[in-house]
Protein backbone atom coordinates (compact mmCIF):
# COMPACT_ATOMS: atom_id res chain seq x y z
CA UNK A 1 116.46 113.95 121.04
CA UNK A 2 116.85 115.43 118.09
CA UNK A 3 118.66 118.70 119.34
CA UNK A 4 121.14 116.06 121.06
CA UNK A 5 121.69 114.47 118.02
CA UNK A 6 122.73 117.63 116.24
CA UNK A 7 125.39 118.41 118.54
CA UNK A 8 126.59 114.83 117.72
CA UNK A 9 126.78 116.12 114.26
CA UNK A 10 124.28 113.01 112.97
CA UNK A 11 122.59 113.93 109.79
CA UNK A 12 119.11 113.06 109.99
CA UNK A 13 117.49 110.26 107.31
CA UNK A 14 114.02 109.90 106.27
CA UNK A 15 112.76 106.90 105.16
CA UNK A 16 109.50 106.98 102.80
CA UNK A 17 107.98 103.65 102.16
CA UNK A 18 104.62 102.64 100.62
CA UNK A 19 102.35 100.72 98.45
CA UNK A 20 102.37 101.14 94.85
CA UNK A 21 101.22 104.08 93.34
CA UNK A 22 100.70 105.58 97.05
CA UNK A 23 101.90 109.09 96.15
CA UNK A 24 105.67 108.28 97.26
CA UNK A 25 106.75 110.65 94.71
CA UNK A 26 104.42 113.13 94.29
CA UNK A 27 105.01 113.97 98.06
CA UNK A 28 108.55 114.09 98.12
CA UNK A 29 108.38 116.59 94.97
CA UNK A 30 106.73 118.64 97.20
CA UNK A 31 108.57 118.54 99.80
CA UNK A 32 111.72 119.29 97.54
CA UNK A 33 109.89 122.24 96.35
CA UNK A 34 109.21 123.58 100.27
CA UNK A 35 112.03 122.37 101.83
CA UNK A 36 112.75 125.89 103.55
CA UNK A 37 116.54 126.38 101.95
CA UNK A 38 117.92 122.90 103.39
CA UNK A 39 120.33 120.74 101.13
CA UNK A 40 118.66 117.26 100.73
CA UNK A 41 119.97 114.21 99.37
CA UNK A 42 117.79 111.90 97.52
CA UNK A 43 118.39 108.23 97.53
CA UNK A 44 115.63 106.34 95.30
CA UNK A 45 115.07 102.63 95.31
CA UNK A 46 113.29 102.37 91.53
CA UNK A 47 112.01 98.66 90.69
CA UNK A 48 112.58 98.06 87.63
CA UNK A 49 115.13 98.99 84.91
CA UNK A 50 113.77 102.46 84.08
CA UNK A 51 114.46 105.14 86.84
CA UNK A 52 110.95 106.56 86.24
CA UNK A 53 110.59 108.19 89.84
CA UNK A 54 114.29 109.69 89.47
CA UNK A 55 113.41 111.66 86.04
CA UNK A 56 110.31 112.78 88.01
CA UNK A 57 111.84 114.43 90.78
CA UNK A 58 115.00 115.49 88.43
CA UNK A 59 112.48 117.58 86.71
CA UNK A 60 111.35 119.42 89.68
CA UNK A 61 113.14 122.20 89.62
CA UNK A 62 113.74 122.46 93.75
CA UNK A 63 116.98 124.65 94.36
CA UNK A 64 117.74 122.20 97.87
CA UNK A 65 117.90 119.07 95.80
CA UNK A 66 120.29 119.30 92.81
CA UNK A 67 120.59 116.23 90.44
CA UNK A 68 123.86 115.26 91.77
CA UNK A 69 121.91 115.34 95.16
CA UNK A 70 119.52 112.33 93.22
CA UNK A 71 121.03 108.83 93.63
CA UNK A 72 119.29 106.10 92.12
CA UNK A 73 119.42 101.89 92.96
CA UNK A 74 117.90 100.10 89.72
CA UNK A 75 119.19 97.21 91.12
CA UNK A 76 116.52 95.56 92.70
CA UNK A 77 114.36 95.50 96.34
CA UNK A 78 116.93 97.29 98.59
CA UNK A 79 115.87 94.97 101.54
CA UNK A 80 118.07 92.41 99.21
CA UNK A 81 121.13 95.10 97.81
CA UNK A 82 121.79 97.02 101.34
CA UNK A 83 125.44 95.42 101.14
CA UNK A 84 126.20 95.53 97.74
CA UNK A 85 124.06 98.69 96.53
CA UNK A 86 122.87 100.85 99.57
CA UNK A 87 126.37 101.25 102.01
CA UNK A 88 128.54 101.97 99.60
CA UNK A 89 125.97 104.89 98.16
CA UNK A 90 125.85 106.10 101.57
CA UNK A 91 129.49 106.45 102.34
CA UNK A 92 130.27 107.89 99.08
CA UNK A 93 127.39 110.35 100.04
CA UNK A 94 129.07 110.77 103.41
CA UNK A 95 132.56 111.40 101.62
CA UNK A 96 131.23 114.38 99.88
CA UNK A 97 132.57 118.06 100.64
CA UNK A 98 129.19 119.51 101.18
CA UNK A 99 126.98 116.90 102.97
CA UNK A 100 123.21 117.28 103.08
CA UNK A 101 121.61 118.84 105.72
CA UNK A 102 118.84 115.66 105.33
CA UNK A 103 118.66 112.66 103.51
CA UNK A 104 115.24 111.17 101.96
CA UNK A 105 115.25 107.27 101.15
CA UNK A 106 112.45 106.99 98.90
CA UNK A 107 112.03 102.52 98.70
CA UNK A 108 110.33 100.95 95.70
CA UNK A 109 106.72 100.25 96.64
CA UNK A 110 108.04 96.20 96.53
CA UNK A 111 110.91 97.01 99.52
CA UNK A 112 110.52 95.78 102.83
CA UNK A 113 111.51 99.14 105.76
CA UNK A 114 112.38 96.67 107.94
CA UNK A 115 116.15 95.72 106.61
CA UNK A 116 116.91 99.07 104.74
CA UNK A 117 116.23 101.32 108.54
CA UNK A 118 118.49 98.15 110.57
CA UNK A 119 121.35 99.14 108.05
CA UNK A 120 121.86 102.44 109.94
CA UNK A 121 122.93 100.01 112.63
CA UNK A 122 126.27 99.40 110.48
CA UNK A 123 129.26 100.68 111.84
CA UNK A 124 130.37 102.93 108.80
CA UNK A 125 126.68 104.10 109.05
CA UNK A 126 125.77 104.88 112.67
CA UNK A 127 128.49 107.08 113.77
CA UNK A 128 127.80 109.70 110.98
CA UNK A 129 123.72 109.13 110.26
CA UNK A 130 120.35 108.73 112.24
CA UNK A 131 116.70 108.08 110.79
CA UNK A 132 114.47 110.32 111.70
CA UNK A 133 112.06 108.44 111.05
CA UNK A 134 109.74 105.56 108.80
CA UNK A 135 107.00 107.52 106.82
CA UNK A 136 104.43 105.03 105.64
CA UNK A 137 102.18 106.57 102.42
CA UNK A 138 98.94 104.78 102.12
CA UNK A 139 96.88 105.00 99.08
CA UNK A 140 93.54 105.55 100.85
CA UNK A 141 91.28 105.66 98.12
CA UNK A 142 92.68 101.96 97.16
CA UNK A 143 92.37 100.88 100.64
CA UNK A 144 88.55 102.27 100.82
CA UNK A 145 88.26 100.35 97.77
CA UNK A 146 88.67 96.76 99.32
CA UNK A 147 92.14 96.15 97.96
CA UNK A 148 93.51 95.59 100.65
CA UNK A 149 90.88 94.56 102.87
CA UNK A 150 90.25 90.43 104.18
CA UNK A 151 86.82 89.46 104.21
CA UNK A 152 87.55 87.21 107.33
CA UNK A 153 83.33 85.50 106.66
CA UNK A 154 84.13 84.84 103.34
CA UNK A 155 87.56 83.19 104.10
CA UNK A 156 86.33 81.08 106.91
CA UNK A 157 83.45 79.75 105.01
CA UNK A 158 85.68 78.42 102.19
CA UNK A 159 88.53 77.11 104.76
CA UNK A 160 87.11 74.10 104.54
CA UNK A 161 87.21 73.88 100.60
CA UNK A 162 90.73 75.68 99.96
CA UNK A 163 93.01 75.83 102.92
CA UNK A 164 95.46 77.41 100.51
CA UNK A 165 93.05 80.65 101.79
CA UNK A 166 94.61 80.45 105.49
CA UNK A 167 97.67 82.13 104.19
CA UNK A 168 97.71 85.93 103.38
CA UNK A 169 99.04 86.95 99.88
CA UNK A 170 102.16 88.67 99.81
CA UNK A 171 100.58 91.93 98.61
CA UNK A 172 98.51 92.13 101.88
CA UNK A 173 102.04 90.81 103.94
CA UNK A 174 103.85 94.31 102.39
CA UNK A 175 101.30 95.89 103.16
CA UNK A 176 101.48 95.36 106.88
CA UNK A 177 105.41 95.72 106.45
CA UNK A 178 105.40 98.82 105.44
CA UNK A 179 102.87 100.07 108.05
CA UNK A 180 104.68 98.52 111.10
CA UNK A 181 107.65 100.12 110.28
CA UNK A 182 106.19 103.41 110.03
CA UNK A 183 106.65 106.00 113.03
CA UNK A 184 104.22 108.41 110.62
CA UNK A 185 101.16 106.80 108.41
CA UNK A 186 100.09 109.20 105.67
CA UNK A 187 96.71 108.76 104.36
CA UNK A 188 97.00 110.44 101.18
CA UNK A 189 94.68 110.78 98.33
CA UNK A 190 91.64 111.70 101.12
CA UNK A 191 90.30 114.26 98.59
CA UNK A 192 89.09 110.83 96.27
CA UNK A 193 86.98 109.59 99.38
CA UNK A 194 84.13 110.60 101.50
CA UNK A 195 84.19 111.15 105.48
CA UNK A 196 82.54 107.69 106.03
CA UNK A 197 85.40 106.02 103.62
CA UNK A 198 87.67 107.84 105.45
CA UNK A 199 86.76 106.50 108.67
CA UNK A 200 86.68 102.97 107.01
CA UNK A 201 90.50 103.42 106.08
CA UNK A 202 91.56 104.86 109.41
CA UNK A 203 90.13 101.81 110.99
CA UNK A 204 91.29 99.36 108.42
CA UNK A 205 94.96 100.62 108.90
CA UNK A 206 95.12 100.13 112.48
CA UNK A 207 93.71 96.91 112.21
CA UNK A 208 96.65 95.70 110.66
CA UNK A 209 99.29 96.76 113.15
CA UNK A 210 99.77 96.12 116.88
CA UNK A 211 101.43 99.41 117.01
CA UNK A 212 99.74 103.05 117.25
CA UNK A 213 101.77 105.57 115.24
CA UNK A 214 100.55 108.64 114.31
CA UNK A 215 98.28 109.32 111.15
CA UNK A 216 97.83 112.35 109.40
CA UNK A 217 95.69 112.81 106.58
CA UNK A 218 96.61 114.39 102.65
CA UNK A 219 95.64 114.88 99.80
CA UNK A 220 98.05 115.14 96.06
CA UNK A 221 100.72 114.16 98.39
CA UNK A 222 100.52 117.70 100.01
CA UNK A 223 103.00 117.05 103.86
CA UNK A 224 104.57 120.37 105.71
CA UNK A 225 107.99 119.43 105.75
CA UNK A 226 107.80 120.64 109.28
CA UNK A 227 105.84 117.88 109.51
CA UNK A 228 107.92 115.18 107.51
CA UNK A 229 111.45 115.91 108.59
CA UNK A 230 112.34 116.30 112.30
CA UNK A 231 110.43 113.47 113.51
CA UNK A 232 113.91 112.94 115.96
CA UNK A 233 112.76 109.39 116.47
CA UNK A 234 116.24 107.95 115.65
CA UNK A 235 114.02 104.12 113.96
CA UNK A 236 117.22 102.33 113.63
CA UNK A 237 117.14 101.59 117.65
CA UNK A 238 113.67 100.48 117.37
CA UNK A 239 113.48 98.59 114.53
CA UNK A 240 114.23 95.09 116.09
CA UNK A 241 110.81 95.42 117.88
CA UNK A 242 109.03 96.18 114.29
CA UNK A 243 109.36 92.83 112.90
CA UNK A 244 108.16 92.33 109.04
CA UNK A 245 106.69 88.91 107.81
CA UNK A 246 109.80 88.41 105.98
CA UNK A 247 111.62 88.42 109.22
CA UNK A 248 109.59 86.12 111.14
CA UNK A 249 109.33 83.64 108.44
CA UNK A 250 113.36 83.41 108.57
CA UNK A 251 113.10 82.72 111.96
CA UNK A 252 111.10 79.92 111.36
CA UNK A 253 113.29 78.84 108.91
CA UNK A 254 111.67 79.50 105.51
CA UNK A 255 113.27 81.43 102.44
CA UNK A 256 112.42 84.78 100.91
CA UNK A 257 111.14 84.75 97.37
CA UNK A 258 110.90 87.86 95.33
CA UNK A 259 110.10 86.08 92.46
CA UNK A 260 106.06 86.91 93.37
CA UNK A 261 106.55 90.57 91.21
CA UNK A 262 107.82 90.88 87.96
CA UNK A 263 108.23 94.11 86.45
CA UNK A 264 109.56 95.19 82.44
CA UNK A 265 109.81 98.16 80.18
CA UNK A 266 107.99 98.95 77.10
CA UNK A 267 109.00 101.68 74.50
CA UNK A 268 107.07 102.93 72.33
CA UNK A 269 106.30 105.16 69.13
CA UNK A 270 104.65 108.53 69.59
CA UNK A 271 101.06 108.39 71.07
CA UNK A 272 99.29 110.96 68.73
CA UNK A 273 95.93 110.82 70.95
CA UNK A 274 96.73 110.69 74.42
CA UNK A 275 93.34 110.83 75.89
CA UNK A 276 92.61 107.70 73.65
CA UNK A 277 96.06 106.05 74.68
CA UNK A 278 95.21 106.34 78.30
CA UNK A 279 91.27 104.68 77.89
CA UNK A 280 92.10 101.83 76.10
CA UNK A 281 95.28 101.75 78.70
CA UNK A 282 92.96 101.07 80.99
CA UNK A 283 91.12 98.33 79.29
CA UNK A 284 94.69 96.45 78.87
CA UNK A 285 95.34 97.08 82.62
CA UNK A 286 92.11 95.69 84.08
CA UNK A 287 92.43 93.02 81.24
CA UNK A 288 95.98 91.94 82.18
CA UNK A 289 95.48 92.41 85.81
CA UNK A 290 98.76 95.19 86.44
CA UNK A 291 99.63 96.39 89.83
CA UNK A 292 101.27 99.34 88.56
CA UNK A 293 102.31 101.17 85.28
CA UNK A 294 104.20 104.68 85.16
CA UNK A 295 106.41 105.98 82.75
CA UNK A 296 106.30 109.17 79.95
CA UNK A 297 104.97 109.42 76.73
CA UNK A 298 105.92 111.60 73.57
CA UNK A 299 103.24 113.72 72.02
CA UNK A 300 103.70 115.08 68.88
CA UNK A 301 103.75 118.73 68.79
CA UNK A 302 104.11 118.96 72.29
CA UNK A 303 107.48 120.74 73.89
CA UNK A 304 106.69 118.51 77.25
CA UNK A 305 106.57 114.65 78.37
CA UNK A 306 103.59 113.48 79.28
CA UNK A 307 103.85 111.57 82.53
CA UNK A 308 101.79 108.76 83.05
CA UNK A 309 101.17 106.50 86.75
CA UNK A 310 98.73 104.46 86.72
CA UNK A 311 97.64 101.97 89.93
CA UNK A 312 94.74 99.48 88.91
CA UNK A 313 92.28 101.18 86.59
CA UNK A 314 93.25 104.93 88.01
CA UNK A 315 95.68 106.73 85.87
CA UNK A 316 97.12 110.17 86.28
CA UNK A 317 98.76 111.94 83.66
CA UNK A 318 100.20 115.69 83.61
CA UNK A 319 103.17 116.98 81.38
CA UNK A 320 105.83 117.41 83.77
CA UNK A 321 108.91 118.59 81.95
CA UNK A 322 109.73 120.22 78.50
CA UNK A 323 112.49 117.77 76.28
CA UNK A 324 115.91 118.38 77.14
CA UNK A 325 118.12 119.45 74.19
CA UNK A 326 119.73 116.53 72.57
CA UNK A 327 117.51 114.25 74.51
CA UNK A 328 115.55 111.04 71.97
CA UNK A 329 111.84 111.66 72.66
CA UNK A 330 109.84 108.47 72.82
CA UNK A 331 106.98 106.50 75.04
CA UNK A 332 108.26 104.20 77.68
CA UNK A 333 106.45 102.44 80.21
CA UNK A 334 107.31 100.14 83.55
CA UNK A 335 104.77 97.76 83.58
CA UNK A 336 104.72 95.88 87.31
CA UNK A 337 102.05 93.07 88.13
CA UNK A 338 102.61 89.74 89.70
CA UNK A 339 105.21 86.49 88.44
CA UNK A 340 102.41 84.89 86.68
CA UNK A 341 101.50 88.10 84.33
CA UNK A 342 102.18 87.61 80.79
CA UNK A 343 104.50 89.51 80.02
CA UNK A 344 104.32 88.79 75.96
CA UNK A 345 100.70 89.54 75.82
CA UNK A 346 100.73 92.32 77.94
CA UNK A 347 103.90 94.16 75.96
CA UNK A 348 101.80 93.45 72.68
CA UNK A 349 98.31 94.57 74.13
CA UNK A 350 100.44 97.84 75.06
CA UNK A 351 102.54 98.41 71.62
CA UNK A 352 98.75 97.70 69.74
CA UNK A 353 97.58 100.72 71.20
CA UNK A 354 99.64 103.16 69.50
């Protein structure tokens, strides 16, 4: 297939979807950095109004993926902008002199595969690009962890009490999006779990999806990109049979609502004690109940940003980058959690800390 396609002179797309704080990123850095001399465009759907992800992978340094190779839609869930925000990036990308020998779609860990692959189905699209293939990035420590798990007793004991408790939450419905669409499931973050966990996960994934693709397993978001990129599945003929919730509730008439997230920046001062920033971070996030928080800080003294990503109560932080010349240091932070967080109590729990 994919050696037909070639001769057709399609250039290949990968799709990379996941959960929050997954290792999305972290895994496509790598693969940016081993990427074997091929030219790769970079198209990242950032939630939010800070491109956090985009600085990230600006700053990685990878000769085959150039910052004019880095396209970023702050606009919202692509599954809701593919019109207005994702065909025209594509055929500009498609007007270019030198086109990419492969094109990553990284989607926010809020965007539903399902719409965003079907696109390739549009005219200006199909003639000139095929996907490769859906690569679903499962935070398996989190998932080992229960967050994503249904205790089906539990539920069925309380029925009777709360039938509010017969539907699934939203979070769970992405969930299950993202892993039907996936022609590749990528347990990462294996290294944080034991063998019986491990198992646990496996079996907890497949649970949730009729369908069997294959699962690999990784740890720091470490993929071969012989093993990423090649997949020659060409998704956007099978994605009618992949159906998300989203989808099937539209058949049956009901409206999508992505008013269930909310997400917001905060900018800060300097954080002169980082290690003392990040622990009582931690109490604020558990406090506040955040889905995700990721951003860079400024420590005085250092010539580097601290980069921060937190999921729940885990946070990792590295320095990633020295300052660019002429660039304004600071702190800022894209805080994600559901439409009932407080946003004014969480901003001033955050901006106390420093």
């Amino acid at each position: 297939m994919t050696t037909a396609r070639a001769s057709h002179g399609k250039i290949p797309a990968t799709v990379i979807t996941g959960f929050l704080g997954a290792g999305k990123t972290t895994m496509i850095r790598n693969l940016l950095q081993n990427a074997d001399g091929k030219r790769i465009a970079l198209i990242i759907n950032e939630f939010g109004d800070l491109g956090v992800d985009g600085d990230v992978l600006k700053g990685c340094g990878a000769e085959a993926c150039s910052e004019d190779d880095i396209i970023e839609l702050t606009n919202g869930c692509i599954c809701c902008t593919v019109a207005d925000d994702f065909i025209p990036t594509m055929t500009k990308l498609l007007e270019r002199e030198k086109r990419p020998d492969h094109i990553i779609i990284e989607t926010s860990g809020l965007a539903l595969p399902q719409p965003l692959v079907a696109a390739f189905n549009w005219p200006d699209i199909r003639s000139e690009v095929t996907v490769d293939g859906v690569v679903t990035v499962v935070d398996s420590a989190a998932v080992a962890a229960g967050r994503f798990a249904d205790d089906h007793d539990k539920v069925d004991a309380l029925r009777v009490e709360d039938d509010n408790l017969d539907h699934e939450s939203p979070i769970e419905e992405l969930f299950e999006d993202q892993l039907t669409a996936a022609d590749l499931i990528v347990l990462n973050k294996t290294d944080l779990i034991d063998a019986s966990g491990l198992n646990s996960v496996r079996e907890e994934v497949a649970s949730r999806i009729s369908r069997k693709p294959t699962m690999i397993e990784a740890k720091n978001g470490e993929v071969a990109a012989a093993i990423l990129l090649g997949l020659g599945v060409g998704t956007e003929g099978e994605i009618a049979n992949r159906k998300s919730h989203h989808e099937m509730e539209h058949e049956a008439g009901e409206e999508h609502d992505h008013d269930e997230f909310d997400s917001f920046v905060v900018e800060l001062a300097s954080v002169a004690d980082p290690a003392a920033f990040i622990d009582r971070l931690k109490g604020v996030i558990a406090e506040h109940d955040v889905l995700r928080l990721k951003g860079f800080a400024d420590v005085p003294g250092k010539p580097m940003r601290l980069l921060i990503q937190a999921v729940g109560a885990r946070i990792d932080q590295y320095y990633d980058r020295a300052w660019a010349a002429g660039e304004k240091r600071g702190t800022r932070l894209v805080v994600i959690g559901l439409h009932d967080m407080d946003e004014a109590a969480v901003r001033a729990a955050i901006t106390a800390l420093v």
